[in-house]
Each structure stands twice: as structure tokens, then as C-alpha cells.
PDB file of N, CA and C in Angstrom:
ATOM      1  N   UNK A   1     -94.908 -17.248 -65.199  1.00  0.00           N
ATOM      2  CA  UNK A   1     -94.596 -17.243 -63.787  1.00  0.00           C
ATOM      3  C   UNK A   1     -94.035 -15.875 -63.417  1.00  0.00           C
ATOM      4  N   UNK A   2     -94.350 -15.156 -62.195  1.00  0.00           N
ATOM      5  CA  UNK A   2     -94.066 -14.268 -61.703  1.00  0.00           C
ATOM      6  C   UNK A   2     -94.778 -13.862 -60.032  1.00  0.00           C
ATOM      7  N   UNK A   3     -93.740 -12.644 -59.861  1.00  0.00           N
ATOM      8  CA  UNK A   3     -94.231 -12.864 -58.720  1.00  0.00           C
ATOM      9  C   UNK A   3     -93.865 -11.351 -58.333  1.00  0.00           C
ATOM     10  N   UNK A   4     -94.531 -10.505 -56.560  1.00  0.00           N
ATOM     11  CA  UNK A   4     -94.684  -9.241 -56.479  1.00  0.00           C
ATOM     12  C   UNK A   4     -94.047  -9.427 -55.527  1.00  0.00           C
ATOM     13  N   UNK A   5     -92.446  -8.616 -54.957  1.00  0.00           N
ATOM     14  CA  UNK A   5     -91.737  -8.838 -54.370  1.00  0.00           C
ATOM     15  C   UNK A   5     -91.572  -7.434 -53.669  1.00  0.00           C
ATOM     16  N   UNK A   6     -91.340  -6.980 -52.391  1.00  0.00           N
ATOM     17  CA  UNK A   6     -91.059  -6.146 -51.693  1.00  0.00           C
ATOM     18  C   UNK A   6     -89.313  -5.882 -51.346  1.00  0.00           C
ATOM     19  N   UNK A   7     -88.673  -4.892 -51.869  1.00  0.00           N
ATOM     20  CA  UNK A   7     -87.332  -4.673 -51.551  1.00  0.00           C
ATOM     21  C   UNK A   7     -87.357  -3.373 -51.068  1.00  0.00           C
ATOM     22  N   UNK A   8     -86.744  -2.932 -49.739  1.00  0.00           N
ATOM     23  CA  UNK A   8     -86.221  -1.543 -49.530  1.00  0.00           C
ATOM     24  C   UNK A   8     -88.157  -0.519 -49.542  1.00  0.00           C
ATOM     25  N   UNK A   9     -89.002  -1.564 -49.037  1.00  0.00           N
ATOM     26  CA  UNK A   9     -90.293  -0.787 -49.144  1.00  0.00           C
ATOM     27  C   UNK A   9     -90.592  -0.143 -50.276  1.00  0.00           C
ATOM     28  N   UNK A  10     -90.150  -0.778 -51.285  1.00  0.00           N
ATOM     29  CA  UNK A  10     -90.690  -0.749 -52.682  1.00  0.00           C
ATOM     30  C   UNK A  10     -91.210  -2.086 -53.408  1.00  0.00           C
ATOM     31  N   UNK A  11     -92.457  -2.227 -54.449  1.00  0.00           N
ATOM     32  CA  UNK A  11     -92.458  -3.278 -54.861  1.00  0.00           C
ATOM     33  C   UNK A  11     -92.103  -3.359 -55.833  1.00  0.00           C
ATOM     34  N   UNK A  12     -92.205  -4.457 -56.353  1.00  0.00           N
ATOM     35  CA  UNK A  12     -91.758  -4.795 -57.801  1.00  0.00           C
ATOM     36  C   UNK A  12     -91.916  -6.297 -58.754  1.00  0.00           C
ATOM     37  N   UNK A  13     -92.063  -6.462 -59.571  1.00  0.00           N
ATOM     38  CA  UNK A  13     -93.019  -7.283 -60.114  1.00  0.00           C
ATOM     39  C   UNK A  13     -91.809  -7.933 -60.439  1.00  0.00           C
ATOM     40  N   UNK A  14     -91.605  -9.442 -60.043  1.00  0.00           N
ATOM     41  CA  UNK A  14     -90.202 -10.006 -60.860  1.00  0.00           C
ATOM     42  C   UNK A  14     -90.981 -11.455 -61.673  1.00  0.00           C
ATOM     43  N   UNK A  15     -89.991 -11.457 -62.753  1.00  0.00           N
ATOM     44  CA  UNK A  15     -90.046 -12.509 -63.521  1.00  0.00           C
ATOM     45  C   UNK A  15     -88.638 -12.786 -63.847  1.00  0.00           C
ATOM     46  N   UNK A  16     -88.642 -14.910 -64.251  1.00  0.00           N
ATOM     47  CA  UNK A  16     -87.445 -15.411 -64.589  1.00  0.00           C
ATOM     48  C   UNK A  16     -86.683 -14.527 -65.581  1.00  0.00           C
ATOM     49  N   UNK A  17     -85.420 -14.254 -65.362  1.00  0.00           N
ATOM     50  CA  UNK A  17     -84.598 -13.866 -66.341  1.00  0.00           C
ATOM     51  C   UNK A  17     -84.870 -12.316 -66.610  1.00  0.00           C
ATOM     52  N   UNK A  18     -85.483 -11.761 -66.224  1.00  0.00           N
ATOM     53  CA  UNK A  18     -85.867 -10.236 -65.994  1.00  0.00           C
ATOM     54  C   UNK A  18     -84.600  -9.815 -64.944  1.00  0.00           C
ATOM     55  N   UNK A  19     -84.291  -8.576 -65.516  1.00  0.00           N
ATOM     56  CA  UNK A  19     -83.648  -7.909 -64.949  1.00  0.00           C
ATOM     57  C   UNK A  19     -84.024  -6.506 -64.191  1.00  0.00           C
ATOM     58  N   UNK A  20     -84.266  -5.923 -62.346  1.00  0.00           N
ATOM     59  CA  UNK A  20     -84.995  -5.153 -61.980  1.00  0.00           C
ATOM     60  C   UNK A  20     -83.560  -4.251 -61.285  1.00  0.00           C
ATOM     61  N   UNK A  21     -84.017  -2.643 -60.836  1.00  0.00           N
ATOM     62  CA  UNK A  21     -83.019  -1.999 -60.499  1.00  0.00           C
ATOM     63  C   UNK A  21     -83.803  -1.507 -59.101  1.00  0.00           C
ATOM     64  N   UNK A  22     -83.086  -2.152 -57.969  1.00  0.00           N
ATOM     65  CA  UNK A  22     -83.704  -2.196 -56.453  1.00  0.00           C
ATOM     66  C   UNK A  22     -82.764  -0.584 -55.621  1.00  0.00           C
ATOM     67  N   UNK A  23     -83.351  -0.603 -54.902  1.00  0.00           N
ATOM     68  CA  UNK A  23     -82.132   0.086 -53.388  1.00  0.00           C
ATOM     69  C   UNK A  23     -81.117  -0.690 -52.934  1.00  0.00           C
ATOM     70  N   UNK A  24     -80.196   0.140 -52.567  1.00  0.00           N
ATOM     71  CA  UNK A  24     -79.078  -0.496 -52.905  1.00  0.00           C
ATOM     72  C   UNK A  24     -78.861  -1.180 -51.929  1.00  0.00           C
ATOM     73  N   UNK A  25     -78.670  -3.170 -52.287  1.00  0.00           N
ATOM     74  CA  UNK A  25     -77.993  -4.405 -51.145  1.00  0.00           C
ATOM     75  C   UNK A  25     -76.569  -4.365 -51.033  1.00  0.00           C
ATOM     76  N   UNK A  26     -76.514  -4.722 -49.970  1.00  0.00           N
ATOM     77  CA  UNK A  26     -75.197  -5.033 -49.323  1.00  0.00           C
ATOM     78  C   UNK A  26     -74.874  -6.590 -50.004  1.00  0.00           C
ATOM     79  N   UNK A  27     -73.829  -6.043 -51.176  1.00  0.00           N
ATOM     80  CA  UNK A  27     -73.791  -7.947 -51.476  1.00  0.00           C
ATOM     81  C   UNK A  27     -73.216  -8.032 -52.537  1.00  0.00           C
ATOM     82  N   UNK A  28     -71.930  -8.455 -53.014  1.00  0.00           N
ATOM     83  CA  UNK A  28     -70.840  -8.435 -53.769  1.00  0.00           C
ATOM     84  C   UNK A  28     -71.547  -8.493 -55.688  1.00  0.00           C
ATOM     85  N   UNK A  29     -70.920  -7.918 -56.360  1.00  0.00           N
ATOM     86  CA  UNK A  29     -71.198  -8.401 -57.646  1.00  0.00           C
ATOM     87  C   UNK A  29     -71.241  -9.979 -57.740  1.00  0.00           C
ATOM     88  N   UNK A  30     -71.775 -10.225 -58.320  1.00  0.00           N
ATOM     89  CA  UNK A  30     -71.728 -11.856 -58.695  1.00  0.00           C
ATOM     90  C   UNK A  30     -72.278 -13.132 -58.184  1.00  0.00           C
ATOM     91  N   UNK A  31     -72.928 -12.191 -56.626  1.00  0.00           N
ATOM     92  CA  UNK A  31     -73.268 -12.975 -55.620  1.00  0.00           C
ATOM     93  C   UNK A  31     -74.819 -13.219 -56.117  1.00  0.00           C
ATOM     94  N   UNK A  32     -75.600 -14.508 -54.946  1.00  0.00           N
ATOM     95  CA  UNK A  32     -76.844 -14.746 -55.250  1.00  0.00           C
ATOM     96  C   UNK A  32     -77.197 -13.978 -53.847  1.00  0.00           C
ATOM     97  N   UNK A  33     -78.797 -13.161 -53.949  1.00  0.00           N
ATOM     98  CA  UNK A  33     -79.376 -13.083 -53.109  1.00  0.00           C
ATOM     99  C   UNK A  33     -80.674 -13.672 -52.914  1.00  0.00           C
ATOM    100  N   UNK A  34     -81.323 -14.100 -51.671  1.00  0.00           N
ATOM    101  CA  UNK A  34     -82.751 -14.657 -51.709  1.00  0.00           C
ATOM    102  C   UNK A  34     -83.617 -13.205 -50.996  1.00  0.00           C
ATOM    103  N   UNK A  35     -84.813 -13.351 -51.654  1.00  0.00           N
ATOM    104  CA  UNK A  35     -85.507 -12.738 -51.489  1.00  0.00           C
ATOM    105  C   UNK A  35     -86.698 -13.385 -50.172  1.00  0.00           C
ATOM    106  N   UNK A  36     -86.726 -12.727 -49.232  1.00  0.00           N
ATOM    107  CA  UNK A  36     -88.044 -13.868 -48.788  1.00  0.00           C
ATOM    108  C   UNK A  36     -89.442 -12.948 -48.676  1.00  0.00           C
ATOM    109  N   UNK A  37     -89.852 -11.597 -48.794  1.00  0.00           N
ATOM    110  CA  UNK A  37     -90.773 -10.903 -48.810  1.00  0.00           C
ATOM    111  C   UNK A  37     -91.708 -10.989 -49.614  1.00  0.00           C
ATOM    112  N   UNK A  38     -92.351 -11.935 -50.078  1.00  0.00           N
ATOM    113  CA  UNK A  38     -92.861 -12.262 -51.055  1.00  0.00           C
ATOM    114  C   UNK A  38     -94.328 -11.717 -51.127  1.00  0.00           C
ATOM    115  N   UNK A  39     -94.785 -10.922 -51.738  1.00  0.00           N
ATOM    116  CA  UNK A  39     -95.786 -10.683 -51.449  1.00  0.00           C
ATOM    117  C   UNK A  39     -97.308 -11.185 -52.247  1.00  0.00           C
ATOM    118  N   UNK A  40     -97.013 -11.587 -53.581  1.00  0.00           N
ATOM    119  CA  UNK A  40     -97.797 -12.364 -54.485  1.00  0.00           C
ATOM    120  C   UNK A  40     -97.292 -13.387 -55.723  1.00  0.00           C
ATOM    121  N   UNK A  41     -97.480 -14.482 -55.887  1.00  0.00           N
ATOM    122  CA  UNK A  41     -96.681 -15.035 -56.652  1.00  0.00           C
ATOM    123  C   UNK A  41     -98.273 -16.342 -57.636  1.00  0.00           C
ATOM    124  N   UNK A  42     -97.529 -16.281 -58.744  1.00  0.00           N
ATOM    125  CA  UNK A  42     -98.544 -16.578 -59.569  1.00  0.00           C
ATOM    126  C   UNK A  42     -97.464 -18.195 -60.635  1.00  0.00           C
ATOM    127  N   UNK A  43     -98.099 -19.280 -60.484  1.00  0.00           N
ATOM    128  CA  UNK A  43     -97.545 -19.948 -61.674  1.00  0.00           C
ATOM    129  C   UNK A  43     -98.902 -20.518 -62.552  1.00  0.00           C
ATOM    130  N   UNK A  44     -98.484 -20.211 -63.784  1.00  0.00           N
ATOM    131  CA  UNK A  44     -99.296 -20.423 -64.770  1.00  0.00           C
ATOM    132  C   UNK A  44    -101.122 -20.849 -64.318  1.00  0.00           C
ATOM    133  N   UNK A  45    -101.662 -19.892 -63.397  1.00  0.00           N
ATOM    134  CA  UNK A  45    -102.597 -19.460 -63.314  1.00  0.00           C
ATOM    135  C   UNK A  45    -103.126 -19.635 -61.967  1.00  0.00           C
ATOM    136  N   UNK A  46    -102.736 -20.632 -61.330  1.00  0.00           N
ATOM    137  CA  UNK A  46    -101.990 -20.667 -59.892  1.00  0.00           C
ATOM    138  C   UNK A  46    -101.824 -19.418 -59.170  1.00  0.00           C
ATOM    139  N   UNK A  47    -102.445 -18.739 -58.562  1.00  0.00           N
ATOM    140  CA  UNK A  47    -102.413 -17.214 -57.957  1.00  0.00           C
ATOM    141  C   UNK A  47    -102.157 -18.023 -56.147  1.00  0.00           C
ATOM    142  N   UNK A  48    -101.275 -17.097 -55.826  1.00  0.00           N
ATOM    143  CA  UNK A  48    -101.400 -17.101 -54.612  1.00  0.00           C
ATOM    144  C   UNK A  48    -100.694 -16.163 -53.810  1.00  0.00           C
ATOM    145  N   UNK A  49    -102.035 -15.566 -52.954  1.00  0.00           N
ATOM    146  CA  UNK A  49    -101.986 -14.028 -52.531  1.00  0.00           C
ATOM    147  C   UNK A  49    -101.327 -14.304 -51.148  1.00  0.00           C
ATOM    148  N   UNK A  50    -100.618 -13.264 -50.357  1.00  0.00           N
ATOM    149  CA  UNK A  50     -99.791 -13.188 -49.079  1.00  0.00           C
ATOM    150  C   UNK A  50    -100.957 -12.293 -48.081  1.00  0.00           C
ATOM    151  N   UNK A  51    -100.704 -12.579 -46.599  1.00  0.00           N
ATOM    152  CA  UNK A  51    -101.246 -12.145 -45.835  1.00  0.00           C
ATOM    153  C   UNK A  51    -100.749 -11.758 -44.570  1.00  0.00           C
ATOM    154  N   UNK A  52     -99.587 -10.928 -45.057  1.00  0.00           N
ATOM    155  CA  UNK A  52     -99.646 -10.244 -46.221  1.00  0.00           C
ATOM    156  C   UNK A  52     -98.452 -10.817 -46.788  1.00  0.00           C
ATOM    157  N   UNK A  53     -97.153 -11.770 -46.710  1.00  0.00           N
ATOM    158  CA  UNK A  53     -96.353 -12.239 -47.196  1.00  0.00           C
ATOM    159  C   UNK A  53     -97.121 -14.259 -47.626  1.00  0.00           C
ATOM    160  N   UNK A  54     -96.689 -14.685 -48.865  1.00  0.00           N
ATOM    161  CA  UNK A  54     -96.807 -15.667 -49.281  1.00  0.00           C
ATOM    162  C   UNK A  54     -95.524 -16.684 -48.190  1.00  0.00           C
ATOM    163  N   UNK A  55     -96.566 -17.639 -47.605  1.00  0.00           N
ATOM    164  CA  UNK A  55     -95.451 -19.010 -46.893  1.00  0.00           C
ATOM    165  C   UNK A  55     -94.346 -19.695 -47.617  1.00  0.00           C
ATOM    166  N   UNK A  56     -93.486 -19.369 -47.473  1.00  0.00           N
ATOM    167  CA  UNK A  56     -92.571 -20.793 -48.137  1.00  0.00           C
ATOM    168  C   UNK A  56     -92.144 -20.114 -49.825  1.00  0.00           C
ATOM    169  N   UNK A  57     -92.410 -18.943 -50.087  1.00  0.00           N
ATOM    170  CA  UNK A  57     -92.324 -18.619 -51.489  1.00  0.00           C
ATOM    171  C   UNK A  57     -90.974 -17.407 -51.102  1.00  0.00           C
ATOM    172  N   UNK A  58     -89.947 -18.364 -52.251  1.00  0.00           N
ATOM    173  CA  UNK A  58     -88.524 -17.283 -52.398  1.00  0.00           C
ATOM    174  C   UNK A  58     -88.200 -16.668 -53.822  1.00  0.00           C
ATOM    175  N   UNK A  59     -87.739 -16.052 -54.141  1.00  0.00           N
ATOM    176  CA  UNK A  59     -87.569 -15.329 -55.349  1.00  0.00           C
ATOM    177  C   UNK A  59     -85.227 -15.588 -54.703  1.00  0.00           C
ATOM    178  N   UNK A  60     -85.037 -16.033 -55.784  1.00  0.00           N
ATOM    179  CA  UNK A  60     -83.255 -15.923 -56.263  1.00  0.00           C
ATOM    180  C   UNK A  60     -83.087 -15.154 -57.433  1.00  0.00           C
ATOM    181  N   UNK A  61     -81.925 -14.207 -56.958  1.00  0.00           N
ATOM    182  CA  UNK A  61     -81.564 -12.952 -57.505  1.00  0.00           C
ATOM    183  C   UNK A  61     -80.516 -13.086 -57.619  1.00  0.00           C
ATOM    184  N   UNK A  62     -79.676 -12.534 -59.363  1.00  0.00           N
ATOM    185  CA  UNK A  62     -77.587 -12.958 -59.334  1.00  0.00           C
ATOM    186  C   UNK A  62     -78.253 -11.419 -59.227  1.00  0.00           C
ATOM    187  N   UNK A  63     -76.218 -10.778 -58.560  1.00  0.00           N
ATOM    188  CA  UNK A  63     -76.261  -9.274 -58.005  1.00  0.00           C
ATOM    189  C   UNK A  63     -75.304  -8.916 -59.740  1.00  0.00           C
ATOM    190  N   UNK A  64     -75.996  -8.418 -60.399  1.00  0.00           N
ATOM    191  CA  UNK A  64     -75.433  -8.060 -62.259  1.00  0.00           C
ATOM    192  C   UNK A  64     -74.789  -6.252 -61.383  1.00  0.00           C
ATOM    193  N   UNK A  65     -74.684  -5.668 -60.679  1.00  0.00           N
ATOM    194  CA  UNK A  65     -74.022  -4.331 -60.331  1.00  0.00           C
ATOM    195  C   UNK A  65     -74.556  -3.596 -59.147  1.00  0.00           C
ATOM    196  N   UNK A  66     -73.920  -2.510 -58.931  1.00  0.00           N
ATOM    197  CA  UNK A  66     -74.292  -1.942 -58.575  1.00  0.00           C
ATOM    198  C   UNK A  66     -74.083  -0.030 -59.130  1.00  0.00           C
ATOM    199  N   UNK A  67     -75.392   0.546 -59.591  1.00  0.00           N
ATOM    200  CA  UNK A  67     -75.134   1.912 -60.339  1.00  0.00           C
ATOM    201  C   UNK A  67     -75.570   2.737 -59.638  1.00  0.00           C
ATOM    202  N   UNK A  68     -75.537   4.417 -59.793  1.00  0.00           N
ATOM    203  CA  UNK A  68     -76.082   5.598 -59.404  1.00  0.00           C
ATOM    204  C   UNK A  68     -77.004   6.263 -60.246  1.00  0.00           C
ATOM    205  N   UNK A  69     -77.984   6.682 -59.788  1.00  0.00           N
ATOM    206  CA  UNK A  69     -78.956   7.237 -60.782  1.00  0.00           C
ATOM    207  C   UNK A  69     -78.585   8.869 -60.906  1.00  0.00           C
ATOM    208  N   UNK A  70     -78.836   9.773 -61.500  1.00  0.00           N
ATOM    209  CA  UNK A  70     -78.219  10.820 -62.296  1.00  0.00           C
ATOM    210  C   UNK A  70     -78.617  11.956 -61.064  1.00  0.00           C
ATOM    211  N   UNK A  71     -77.855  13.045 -61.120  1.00  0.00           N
ATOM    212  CA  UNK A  71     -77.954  14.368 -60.175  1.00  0.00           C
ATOM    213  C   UNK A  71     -78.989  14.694 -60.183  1.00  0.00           C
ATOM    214  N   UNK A  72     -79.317  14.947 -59.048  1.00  0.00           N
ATOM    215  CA  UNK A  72     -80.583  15.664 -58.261  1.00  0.00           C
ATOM    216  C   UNK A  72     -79.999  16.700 -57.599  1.00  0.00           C
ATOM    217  N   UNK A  73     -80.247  18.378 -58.343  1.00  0.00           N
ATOM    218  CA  UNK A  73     -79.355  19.689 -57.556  1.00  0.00           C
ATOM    219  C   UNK A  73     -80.901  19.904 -56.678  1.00  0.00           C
ATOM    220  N   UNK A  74     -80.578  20.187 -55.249  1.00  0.00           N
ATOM    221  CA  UNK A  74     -81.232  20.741 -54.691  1.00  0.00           C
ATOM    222  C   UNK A  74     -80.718  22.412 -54.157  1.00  0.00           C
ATOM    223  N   UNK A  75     -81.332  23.477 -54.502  1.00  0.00           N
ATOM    224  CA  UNK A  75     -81.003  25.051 -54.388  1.00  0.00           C
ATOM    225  C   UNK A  75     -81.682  25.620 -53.014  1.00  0.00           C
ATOM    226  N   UNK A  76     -81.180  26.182 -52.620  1.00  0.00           N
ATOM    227  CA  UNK A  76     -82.022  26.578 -51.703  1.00  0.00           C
ATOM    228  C   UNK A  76     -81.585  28.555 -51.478  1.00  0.00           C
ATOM    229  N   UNK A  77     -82.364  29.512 -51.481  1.00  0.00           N
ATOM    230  CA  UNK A  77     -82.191  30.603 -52.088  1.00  0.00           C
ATOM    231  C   UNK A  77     -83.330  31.734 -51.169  1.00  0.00           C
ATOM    232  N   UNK A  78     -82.687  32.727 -50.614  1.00  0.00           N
ATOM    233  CA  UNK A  78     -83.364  33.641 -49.873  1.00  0.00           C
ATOM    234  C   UNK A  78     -83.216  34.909 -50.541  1.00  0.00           C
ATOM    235  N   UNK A  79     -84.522  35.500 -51.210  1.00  0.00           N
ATOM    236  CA  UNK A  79     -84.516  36.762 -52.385  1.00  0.00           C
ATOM    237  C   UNK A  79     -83.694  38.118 -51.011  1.00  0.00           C
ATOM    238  N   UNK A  80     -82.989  39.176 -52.251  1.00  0.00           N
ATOM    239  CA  UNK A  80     -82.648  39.944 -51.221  1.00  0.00           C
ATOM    240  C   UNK A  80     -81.507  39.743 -49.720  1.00  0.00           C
ATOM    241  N   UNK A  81     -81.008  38.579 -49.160  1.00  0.00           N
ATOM    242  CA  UNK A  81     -80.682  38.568 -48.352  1.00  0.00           C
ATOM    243  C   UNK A  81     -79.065  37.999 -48.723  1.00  0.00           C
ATOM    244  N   UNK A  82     -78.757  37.587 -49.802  1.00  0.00           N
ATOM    245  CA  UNK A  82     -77.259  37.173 -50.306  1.00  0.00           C
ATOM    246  C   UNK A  82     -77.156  35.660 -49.711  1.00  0.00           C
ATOM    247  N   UNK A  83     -78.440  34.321 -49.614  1.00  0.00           N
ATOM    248  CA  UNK A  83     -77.832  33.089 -49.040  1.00  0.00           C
ATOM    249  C   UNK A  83     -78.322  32.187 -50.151  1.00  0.00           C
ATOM    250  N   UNK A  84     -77.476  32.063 -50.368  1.00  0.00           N
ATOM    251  CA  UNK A  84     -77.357  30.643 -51.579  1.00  0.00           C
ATOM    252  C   UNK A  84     -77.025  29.212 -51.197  1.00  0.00           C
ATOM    253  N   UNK A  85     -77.887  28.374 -50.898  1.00  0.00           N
ATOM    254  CA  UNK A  85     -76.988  27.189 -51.057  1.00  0.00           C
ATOM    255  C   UNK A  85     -77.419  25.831 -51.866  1.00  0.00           C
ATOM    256  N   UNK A  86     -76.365  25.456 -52.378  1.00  0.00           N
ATOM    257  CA  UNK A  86     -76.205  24.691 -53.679  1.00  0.00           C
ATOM    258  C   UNK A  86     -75.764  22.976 -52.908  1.00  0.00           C
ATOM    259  N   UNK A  87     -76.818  21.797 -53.347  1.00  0.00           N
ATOM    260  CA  UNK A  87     -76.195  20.437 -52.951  1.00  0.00           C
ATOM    261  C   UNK A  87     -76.943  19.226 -53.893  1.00  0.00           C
ATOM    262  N   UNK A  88     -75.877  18.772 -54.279  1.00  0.00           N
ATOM    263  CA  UNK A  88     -76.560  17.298 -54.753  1.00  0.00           C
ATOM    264  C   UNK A  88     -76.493  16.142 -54.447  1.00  0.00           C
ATOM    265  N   UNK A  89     -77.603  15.415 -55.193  1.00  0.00           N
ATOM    266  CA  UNK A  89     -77.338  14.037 -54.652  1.00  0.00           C
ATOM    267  C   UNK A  89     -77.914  12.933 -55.803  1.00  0.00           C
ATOM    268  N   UNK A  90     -76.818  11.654 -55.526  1.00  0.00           N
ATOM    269  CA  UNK A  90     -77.261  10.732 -56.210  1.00  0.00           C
ATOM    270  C   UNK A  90     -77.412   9.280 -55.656  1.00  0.00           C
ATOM    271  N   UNK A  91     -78.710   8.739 -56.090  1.00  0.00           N
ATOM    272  CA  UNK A  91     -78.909   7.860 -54.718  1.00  0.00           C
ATOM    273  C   UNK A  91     -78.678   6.435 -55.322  1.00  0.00           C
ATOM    274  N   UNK A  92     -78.253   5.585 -55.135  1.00  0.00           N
ATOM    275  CA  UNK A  92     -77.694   4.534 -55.011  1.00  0.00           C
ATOM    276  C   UNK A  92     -78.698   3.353 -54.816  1.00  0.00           C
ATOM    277  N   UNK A  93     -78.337   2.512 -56.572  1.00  0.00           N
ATOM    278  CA  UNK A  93     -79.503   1.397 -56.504  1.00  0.00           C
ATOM    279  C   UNK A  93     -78.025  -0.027 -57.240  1.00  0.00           C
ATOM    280  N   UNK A  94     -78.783  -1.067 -56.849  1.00  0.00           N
ATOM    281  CA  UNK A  94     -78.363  -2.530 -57.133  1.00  0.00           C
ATOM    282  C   UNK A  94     -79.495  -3.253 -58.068  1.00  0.00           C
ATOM    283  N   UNK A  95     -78.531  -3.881 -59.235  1.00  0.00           N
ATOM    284  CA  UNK A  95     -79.492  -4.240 -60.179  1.00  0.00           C
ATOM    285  C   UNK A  95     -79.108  -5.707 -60.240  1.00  0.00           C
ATOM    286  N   UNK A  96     -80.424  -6.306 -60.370  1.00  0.00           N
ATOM    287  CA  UNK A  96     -80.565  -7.566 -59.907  1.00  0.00           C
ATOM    288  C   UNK A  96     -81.154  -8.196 -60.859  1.00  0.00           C
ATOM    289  N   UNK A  97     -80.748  -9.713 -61.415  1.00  0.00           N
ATOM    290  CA  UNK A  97     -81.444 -10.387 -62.377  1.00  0.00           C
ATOM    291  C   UNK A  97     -81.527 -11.713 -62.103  1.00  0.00           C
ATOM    292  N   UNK A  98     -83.013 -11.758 -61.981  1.00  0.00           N
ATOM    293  CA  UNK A  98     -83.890 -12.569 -61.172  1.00  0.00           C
ATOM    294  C   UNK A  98     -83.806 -13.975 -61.729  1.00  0.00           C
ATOM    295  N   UNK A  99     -83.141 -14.912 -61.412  1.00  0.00           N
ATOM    296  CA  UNK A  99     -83.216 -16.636 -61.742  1.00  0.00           C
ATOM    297  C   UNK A  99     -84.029 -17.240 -61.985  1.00  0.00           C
ATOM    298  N   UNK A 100     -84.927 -17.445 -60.350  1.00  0.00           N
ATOM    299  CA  UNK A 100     -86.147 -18.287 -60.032  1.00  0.00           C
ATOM    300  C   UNK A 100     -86.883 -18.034 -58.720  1.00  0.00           C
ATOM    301  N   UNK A 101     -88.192 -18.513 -58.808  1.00  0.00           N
ATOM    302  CA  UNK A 101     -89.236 -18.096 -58.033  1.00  0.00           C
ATOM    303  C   UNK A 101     -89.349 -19.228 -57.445  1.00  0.00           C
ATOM    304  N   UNK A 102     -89.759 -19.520 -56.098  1.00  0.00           N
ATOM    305  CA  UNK A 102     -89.875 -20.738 -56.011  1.00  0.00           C
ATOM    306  C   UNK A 102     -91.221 -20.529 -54.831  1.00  0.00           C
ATOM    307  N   UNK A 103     -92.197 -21.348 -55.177  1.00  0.00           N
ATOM    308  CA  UNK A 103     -93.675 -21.286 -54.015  1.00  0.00           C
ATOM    309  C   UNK A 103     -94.192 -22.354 -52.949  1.00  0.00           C
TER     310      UNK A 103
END
């Protein structure tokens, strides 16, 4: 069983007990979230495609953290003219481990 889920205009393929690392939700450690964007969901051979979202099909998610993914320096540099400028960034995802699918 699994299923193709849309978060933050990204997809992502979830299965029971799999653990996925999304954009970052608004939503306490520990908490459950429902998913309702469902975009394809499959049980044991059972396919059923969305048009473009699947009816009635939810995906439940426990919220396991929330982390930062590692520095991104962006430079920005004009030869000859003395302008330097230096900035980073780290962008912010919520990792989620997926319960149950339901269709």
C-alpha cells in the first residue's frame, strides 16, 4: 500500500511507517496531521488515479520534528569595483512519519 501525496507543491511517494522530510508545517511535535491532496493511491493492486486529486483518500502523518537542511552561501561579487556581498540560507523542512492511508 502506498500512495503519491502533494505537500508544499512537492510530491512524494508515502508508505505505512515510512518516514518523509516535507516543507516546513505549522504543527507541534507530536501532533497528527491529515493529508488530503492525494494524488494517487494504490492498495495491493487496486490503483486509483486522481483527477487530479483521489475522492475521499487521506494519508495520517505523526509530526517526528522539525530540522534545517545545511548552508547554502550565496556570493555575489563585482571584478574590479570593491562590492562583495556574502548571505546564507537554510531552509526549513518537517519530518513526518506516515501511519495510514486511507481510500
Amino acid at each position: 500500500m502506498y500512495s503519491i501525496i502533494e505537500q508544499g507543491g512537492i510530491q512524494f511517494k508515502a508508505t505505512p511507517g515510512e518516514t518523509i522530510r516535507v516543507p516546513l508545517i505549522d504543527a507541534s511535535e507530536g501532533s497528527e496531521v491529515t493529508i488530503d491532496r492525494v494524488l494517487l493511491a494504490s492498495d495491493d493492486g487496486a490503483l486509483k488515479i486522481g483527477t487530479p486529486l483521489v475522492e475521499g483518500a487521506t494519508v495520517t502523518a505523526k509530526v517526528v520534528g522539525h530540522i534545517k537542511d545545511r548552508k547554502i552561501l550565496v556570493i555575489k561579487r563585482k571584478r574590479r569595483k570593491d562590492y562583495r556581498r556574502k548571505n546564507g540560507h537554510r531552509q526549513a523542512y518537517t519530518r513526518l512519519q506516515i501511519v495510514s492511508i486511507s481510500m
